[in-house]
Protein backbone atom coordinates (compact mmCIF):
# COMPACT_ATOMS: atom_id res chain seq x y z
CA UNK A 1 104.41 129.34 126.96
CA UNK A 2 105.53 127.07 124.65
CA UNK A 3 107.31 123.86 124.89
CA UNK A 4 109.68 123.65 122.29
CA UNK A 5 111.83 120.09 122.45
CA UNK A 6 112.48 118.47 119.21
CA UNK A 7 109.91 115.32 117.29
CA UNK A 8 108.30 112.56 119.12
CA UNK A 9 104.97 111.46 118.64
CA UNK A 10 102.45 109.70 120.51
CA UNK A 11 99.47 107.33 119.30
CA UNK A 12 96.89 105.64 121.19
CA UNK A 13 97.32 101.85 121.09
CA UNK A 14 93.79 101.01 120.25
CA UNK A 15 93.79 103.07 117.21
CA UNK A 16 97.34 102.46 116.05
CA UNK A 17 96.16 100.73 112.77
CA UNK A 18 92.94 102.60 111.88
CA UNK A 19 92.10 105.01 109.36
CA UNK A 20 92.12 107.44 111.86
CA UNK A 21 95.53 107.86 112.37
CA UNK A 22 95.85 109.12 108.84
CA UNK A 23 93.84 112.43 110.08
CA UNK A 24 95.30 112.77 113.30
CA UNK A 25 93.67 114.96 115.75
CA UNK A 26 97.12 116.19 116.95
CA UNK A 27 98.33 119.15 118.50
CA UNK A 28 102.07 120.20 119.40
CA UNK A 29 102.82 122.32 122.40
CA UNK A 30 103.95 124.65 119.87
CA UNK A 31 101.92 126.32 117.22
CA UNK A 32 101.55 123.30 115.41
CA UNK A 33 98.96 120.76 114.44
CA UNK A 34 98.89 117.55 112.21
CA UNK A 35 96.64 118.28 109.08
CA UNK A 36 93.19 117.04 109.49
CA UNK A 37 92.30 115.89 105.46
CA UNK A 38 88.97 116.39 104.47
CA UNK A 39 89.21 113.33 102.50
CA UNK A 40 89.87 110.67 105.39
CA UNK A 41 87.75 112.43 107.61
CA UNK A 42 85.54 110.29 110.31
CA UNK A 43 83.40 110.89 113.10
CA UNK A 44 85.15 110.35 116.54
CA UNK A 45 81.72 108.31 117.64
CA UNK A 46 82.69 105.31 115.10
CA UNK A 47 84.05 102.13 116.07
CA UNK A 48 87.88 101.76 115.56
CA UNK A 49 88.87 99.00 113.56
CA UNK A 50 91.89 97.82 112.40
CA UNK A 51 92.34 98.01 108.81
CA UNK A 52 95.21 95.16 107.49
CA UNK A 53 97.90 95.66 105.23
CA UNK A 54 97.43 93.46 101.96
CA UNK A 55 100.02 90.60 101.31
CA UNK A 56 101.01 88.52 98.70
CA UNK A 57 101.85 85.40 99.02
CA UNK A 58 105.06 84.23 99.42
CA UNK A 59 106.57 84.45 95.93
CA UNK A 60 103.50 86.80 94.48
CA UNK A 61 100.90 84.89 94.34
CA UNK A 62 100.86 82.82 91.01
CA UNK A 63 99.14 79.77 91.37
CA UNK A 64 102.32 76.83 90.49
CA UNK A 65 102.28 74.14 88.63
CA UNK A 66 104.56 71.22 87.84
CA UNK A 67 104.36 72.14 83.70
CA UNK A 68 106.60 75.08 83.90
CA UNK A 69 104.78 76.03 80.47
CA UNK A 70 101.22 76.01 81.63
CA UNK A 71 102.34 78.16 84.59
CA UNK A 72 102.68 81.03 82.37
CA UNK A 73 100.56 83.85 81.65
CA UNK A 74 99.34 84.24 78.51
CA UNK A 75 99.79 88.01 78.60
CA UNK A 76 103.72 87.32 79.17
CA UNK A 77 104.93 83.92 78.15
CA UNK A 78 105.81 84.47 74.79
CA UNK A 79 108.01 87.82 76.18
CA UNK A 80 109.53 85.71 79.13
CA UNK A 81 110.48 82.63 76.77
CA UNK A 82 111.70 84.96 73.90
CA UNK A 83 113.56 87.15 76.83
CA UNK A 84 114.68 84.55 79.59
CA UNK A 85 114.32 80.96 77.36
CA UNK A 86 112.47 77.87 79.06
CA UNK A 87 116.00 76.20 79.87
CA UNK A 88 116.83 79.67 82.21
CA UNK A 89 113.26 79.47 83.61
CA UNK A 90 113.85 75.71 84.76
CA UNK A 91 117.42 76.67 86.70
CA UNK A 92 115.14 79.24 89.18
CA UNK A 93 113.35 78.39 92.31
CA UNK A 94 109.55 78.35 91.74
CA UNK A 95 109.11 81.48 94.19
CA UNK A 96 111.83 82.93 91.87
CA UNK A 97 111.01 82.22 88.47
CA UNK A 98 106.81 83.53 89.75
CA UNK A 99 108.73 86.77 90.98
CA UNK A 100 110.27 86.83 87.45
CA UNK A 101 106.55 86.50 85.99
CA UNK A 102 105.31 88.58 87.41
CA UNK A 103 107.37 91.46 86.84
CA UNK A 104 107.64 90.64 82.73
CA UNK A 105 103.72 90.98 83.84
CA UNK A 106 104.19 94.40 85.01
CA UNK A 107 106.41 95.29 82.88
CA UNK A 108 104.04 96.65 79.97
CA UNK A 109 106.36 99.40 78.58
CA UNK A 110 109.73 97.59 78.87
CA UNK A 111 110.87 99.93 81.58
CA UNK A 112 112.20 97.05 83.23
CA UNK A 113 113.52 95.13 80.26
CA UNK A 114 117.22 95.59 81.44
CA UNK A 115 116.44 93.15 84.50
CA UNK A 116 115.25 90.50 82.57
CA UNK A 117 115.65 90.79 78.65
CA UNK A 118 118.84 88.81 76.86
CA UNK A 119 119.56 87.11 79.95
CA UNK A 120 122.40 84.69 78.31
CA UNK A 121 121.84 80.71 77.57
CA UNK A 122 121.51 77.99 80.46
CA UNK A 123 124.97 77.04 81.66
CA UNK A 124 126.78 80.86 81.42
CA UNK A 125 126.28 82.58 84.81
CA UNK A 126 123.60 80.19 86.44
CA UNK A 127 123.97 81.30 89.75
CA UNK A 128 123.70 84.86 89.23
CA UNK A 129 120.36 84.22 87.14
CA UNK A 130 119.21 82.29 90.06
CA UNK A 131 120.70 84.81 92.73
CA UNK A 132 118.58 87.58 90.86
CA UNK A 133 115.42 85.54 90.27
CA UNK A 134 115.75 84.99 94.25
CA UNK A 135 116.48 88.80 95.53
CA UNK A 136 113.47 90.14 93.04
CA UNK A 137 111.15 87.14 95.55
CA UNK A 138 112.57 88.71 98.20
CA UNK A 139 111.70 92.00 97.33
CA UNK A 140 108.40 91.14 96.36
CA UNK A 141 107.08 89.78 99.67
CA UNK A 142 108.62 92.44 101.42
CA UNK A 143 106.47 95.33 100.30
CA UNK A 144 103.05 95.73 101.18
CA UNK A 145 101.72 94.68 97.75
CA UNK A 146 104.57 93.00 96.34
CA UNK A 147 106.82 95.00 93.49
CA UNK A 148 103.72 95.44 91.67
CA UNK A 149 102.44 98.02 94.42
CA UNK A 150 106.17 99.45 94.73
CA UNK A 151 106.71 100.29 91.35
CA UNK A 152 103.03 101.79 90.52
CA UNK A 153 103.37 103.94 93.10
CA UNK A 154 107.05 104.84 92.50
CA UNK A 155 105.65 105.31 89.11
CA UNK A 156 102.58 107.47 89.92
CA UNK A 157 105.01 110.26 92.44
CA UNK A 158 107.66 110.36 89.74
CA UNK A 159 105.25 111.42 87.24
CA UNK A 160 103.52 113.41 89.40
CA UNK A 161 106.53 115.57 90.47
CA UNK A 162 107.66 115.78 86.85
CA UNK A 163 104.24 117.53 86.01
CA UNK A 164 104.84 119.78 88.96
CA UNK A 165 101.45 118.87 90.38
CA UNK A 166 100.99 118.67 94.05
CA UNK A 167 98.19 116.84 96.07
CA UNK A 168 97.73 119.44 98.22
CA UNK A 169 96.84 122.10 95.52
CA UNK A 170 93.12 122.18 96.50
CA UNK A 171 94.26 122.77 100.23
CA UNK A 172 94.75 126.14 102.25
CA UNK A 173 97.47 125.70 104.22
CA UNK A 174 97.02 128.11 107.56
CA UNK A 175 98.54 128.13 110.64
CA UNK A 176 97.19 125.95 113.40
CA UNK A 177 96.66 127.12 117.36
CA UNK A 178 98.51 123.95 118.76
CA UNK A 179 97.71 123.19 122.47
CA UNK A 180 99.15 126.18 124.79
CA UNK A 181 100.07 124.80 128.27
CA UNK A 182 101.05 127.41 130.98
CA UNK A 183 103.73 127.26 134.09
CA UNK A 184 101.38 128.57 136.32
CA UNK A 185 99.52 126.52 138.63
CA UNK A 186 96.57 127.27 136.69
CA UNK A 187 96.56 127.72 133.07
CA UNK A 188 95.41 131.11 132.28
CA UNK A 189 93.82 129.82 128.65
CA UNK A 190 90.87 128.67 128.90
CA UNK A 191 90.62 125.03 129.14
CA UNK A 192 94.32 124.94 129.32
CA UNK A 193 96.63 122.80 131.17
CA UNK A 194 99.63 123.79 134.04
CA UNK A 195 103.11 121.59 132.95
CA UNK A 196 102.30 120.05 137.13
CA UNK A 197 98.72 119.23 136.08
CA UNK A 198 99.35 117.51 132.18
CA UNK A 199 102.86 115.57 134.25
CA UNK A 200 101.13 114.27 136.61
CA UNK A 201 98.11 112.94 134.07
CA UNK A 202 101.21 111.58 132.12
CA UNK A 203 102.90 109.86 135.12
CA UNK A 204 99.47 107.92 136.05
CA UNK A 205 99.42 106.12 132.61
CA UNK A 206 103.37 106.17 131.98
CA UNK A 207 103.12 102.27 133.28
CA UNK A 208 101.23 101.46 130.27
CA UNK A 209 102.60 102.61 127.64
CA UNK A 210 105.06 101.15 124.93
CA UNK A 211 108.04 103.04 123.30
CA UNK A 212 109.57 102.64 119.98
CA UNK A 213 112.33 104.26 118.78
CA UNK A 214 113.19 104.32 115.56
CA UNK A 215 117.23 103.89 114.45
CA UNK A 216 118.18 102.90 111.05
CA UNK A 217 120.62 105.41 110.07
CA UNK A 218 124.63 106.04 110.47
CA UNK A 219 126.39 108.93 112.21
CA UNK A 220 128.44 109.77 109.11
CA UNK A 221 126.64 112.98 108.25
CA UNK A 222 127.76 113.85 111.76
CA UNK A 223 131.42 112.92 111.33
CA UNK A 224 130.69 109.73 113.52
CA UNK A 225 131.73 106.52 112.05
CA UNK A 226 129.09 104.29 114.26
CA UNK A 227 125.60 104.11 114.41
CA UNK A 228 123.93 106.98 115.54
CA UNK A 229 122.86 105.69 119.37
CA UNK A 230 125.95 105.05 120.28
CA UNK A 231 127.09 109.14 119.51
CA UNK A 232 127.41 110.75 123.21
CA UNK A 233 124.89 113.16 124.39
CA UNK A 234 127.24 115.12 126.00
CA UNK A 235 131.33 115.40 127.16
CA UNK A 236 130.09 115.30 130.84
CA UNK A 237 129.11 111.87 131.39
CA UNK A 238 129.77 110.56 127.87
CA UNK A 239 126.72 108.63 128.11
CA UNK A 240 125.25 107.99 124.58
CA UNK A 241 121.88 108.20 123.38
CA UNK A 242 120.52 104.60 124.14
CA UNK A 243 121.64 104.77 127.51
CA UNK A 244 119.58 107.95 127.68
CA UNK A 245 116.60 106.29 126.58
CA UNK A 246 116.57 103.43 128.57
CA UNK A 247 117.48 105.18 132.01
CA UNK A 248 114.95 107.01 131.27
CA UNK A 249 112.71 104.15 130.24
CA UNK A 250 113.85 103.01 133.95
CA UNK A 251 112.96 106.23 135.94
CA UNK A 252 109.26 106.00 134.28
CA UNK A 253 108.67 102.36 135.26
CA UNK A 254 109.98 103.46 139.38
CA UNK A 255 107.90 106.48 139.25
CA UNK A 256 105.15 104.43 137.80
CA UNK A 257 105.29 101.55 140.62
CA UNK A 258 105.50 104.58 143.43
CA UNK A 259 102.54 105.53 142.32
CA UNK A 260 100.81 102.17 142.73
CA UNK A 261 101.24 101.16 139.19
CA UNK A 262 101.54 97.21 138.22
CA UNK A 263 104.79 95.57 139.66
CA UNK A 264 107.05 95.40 138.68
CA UNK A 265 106.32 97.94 135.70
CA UNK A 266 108.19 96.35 132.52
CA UNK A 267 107.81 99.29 129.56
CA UNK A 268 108.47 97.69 126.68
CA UNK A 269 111.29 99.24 124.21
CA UNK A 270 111.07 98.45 120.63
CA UNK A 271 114.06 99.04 118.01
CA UNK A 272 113.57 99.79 114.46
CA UNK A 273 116.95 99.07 112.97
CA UNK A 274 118.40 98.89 109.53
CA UNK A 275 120.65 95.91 107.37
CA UNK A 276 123.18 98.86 108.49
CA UNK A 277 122.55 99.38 112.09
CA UNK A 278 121.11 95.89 113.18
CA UNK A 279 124.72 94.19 114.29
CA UNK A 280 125.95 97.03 115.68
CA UNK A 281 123.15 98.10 117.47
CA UNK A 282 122.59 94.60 119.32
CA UNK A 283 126.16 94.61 120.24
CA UNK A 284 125.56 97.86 121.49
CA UNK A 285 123.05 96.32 123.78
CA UNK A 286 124.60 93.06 124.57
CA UNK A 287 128.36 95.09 125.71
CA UNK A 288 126.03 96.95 128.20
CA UNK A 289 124.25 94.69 129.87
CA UNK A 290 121.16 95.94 127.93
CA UNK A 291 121.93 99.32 129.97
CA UNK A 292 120.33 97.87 133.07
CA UNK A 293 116.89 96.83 131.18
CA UNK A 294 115.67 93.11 131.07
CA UNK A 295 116.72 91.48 127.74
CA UNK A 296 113.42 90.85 126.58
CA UNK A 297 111.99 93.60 127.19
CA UNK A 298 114.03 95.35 124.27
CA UNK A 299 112.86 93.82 121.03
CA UNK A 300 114.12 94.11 117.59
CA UNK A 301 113.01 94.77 114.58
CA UNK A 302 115.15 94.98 111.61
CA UNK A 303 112.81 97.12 108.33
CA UNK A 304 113.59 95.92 104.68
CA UNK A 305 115.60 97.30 101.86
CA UNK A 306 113.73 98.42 98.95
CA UNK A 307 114.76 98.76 95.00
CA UNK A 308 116.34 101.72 94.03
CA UNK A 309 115.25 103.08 90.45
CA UNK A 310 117.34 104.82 88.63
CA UNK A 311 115.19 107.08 86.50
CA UNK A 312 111.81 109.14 86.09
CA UNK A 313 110.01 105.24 84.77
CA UNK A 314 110.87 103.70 87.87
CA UNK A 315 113.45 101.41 86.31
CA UNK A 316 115.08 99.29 88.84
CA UNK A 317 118.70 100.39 89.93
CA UNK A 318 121.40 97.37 89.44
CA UNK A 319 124.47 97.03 91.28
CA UNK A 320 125.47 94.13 88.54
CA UNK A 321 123.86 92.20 86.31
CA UNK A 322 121.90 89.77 88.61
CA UNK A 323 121.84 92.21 91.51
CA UNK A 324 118.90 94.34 91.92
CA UNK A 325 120.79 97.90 94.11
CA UNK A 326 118.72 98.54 97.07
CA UNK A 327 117.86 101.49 99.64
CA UNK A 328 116.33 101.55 103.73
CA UNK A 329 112.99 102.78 103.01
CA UNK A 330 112.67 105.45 105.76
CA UNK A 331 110.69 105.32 108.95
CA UNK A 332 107.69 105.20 108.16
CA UNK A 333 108.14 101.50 108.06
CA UNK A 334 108.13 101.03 111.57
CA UNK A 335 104.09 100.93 111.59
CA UNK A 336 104.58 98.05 109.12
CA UNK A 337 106.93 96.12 111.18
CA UNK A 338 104.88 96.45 114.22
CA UNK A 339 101.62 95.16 112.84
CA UNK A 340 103.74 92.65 110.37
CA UNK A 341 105.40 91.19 113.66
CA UNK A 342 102.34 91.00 115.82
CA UNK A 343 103.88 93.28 118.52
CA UNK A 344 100.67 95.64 118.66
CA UNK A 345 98.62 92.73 119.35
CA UNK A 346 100.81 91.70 121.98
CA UNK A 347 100.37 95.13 123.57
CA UNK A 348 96.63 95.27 123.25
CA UNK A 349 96.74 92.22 125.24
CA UNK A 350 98.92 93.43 128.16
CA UNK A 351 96.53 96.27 128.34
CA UNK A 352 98.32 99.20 126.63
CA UNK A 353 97.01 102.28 126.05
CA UNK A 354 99.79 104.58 124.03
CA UNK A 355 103.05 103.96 121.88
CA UNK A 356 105.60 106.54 122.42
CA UNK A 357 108.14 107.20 118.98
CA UNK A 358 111.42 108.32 119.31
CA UNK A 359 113.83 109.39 116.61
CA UNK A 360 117.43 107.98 117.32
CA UNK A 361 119.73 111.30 118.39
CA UNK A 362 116.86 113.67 120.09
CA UNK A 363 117.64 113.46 123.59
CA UNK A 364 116.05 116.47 124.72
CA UNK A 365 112.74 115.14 123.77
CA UNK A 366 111.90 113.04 126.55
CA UNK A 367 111.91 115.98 128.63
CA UNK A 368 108.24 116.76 127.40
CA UNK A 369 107.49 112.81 127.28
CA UNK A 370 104.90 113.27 130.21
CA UNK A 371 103.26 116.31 130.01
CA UNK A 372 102.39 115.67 126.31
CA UNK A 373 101.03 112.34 126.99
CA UNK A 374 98.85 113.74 129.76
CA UNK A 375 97.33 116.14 127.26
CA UNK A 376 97.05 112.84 124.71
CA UNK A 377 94.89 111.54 127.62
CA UNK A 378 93.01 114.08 128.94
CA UNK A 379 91.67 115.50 125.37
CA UNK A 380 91.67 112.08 124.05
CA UNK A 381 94.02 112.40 120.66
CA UNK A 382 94.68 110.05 118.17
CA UNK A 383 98.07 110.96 117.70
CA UNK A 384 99.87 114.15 119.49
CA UNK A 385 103.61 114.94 117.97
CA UNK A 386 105.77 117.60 119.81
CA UNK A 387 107.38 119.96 117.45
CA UNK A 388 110.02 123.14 117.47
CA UNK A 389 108.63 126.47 116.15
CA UNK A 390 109.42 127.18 112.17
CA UNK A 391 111.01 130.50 111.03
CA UNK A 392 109.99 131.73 108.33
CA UNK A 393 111.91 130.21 104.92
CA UNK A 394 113.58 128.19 107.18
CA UNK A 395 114.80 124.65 105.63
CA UNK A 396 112.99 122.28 108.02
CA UNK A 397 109.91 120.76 107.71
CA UNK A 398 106.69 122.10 109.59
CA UNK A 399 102.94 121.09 110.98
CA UNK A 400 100.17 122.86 109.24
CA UNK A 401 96.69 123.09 109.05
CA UNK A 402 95.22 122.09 105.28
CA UNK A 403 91.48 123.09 104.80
């Protein structure tokens, strides 16, 4: 039988931030499994250890100096001066006019030439050259890497997809066996799990878990004009999709302290929102009462806009002329955010074993919450994601197996 519920995922705290996760050992109840790469392969005896993201410093990293002039590269301070003049340089901030730097730096092939080249003479639209200067710091010390990073990447995939090539060309994709779990009392696969025996491993580490649910995006595709957790999950009770999530959030932390669990159980709740969602979605909170749940045990987290480009050289989308356009930078940002803000630490501490993700409008999902993390736990994944089954040529993504 297969258990067929929608996308949530589950990771094992201690190995949240390790290489491993890349090459997750998953399984879905349905014929699905996470693609094991040959590449970042690793022996499950190894040590986990957390590998960092790389930072620049605030501002990029240039070393300053009080002589505007000798804080110039060589490599770009005869482009900068000719482009930008000393007299525009002086008006910026010094995290601003490094940002600037650095991206003349970058900027080898002119792609970005439009952001900074014939910028007009000190004392004619000052504030929008120093507006500019201060959104490009921003957006440098947001990234993981800095622009420099952002664009070489951006860079790199565009001309990759122009070529046609594909990084999965010397990969055979086939379909994986998934994990099978039976509604008999016994499974009749061997090695199997019931549904009563992979709940109840779930329920007796539910209490130590941490969820994280992941809600940046508007319900306008879906004709709603709010954020998406606040669409109803149904015309019966009208209750909408946060209160879902944190009654249920509630139930688990009862069931957990019946079963002799700390007490009281507090499961954290962690909120990935966008600059589009963030007011909306605390006020969402804060009108409710938090939906019954502690105020501090819902946290936060608000991920960062990142340039737009606006063709195949990565050239940096502007709204105006000092205003760099900007796009939410998808989910995958959440694993930033929660090493960037500490939060896994925090949970390490408390004795945490698994973060649970959630996508924003899948309500349905947390019915197989338990039993999959009772099969994280008893065959000791790195990461276990619960899927739907893929027909064939349908337009949805899909799990596979790539030898």
């Amino acid at each position: 039988m297969k258990l067929s519920f929608g996308a949530a995922s589950i990771a094992p705290l201690s190995i949240s931030w390790c290489t491993t996760i890349l090459l997750p050992l998953s399984t879905a109840f349905s014929s699905a499994v996470v693609p094991q790469k040959r590449i970042h392969q690793r022996d499950k005896s190894e040590s986990c250890r957390r590998i960092p993201f790389l930072f620049t410093p605030r501002g990029g990293g240039l070393e300053s100096s009080d002589d505007l002039g000798s804080s110039l590269k060589a490599s770009n301070s005869v482009v900068i001066l000719e482009s930008v003049s000393r007299e525009n340089l002086s008006l910026l901030s010094e995290r601003g006019r490094v940002a600037l730097e650095n991206l003349v730096d970058f900027d080898v092939d002119g792609h970005q030439s439009h952001v900074y080249g014939d910028w007009p003479d000190a004392g004619t639209e000052d504030n929008g050259k120093c507006a500019l200067a201060e959104q490009l710091a921003d957006l440098d010390t947001s990234y993981p890497g800095g622009l420099r990073a952002y664009l070489s990447k951006s860079q790199a995939l565009l001309a990759e997809a122009a070529s046609g090539a594909s990084p999965f060309e010397d990969y055979v994709a086939s379909v994986p066996s998934g994990e099978v779990i039976s509604y008999e009392a016994e499974s009749s696969f061997p090695g199997g799990l019931s549904f009563l025996e992979a709940e109840n491993i779930g329920l007796s580490s539910i209490g130590d878990v941490a969820f994280v649910l992941v809600a940046g995006g508007l319900g306008e595709r879906l004709g709603f004009s709010g954020i998406k957790l606040g669409l109803e999950t149904n015309i019966m009770t009208n209750r909408c999709f946060l209160e879902v999530y944190c009654n249920y959030i509630k139930a688990m932390q009862r069931m957990s302290e019946a079963r002799g669990h700390r007490s009281p159980t507090n499961i954290p709740l962690v909120i990935m929102t966008s600059g589009d969602t963030d007011a909306r979605t605390r006020e969402l909170l804060t009108d409710n009462n938090y939906f019954g749940m502690a105020p501090d045990q819902i946290r936060i987290v608000c991920q960062d806009k990142v340039p737009a480009l606006k063709n195949a050289n990565a050239g940096l989308s502007m709204v105006n002329r000092w205003k760099v356009e900007t796009k939410p930078h998808g989910h995958g940002d959440v694993h930033h955010l929660l090493f960037r803000e500490g939060i896994v630490d925090e949970w390490e501490k408390e004795g945490r074993t698994h973060i649970i993700f959630l996508q924003d409008t899948n309500a349905l999902v947390i019915n197989g919450i338990l039993p999959t993390l009772g099969v994280s736990v008893k065959r000791g994944f790195h990461m276990n994601s619960i899927c739907i089954p893929r027909l064939a040529g349908e337009a949805a993504g899909a799990i596979t197996r790539l030898e």
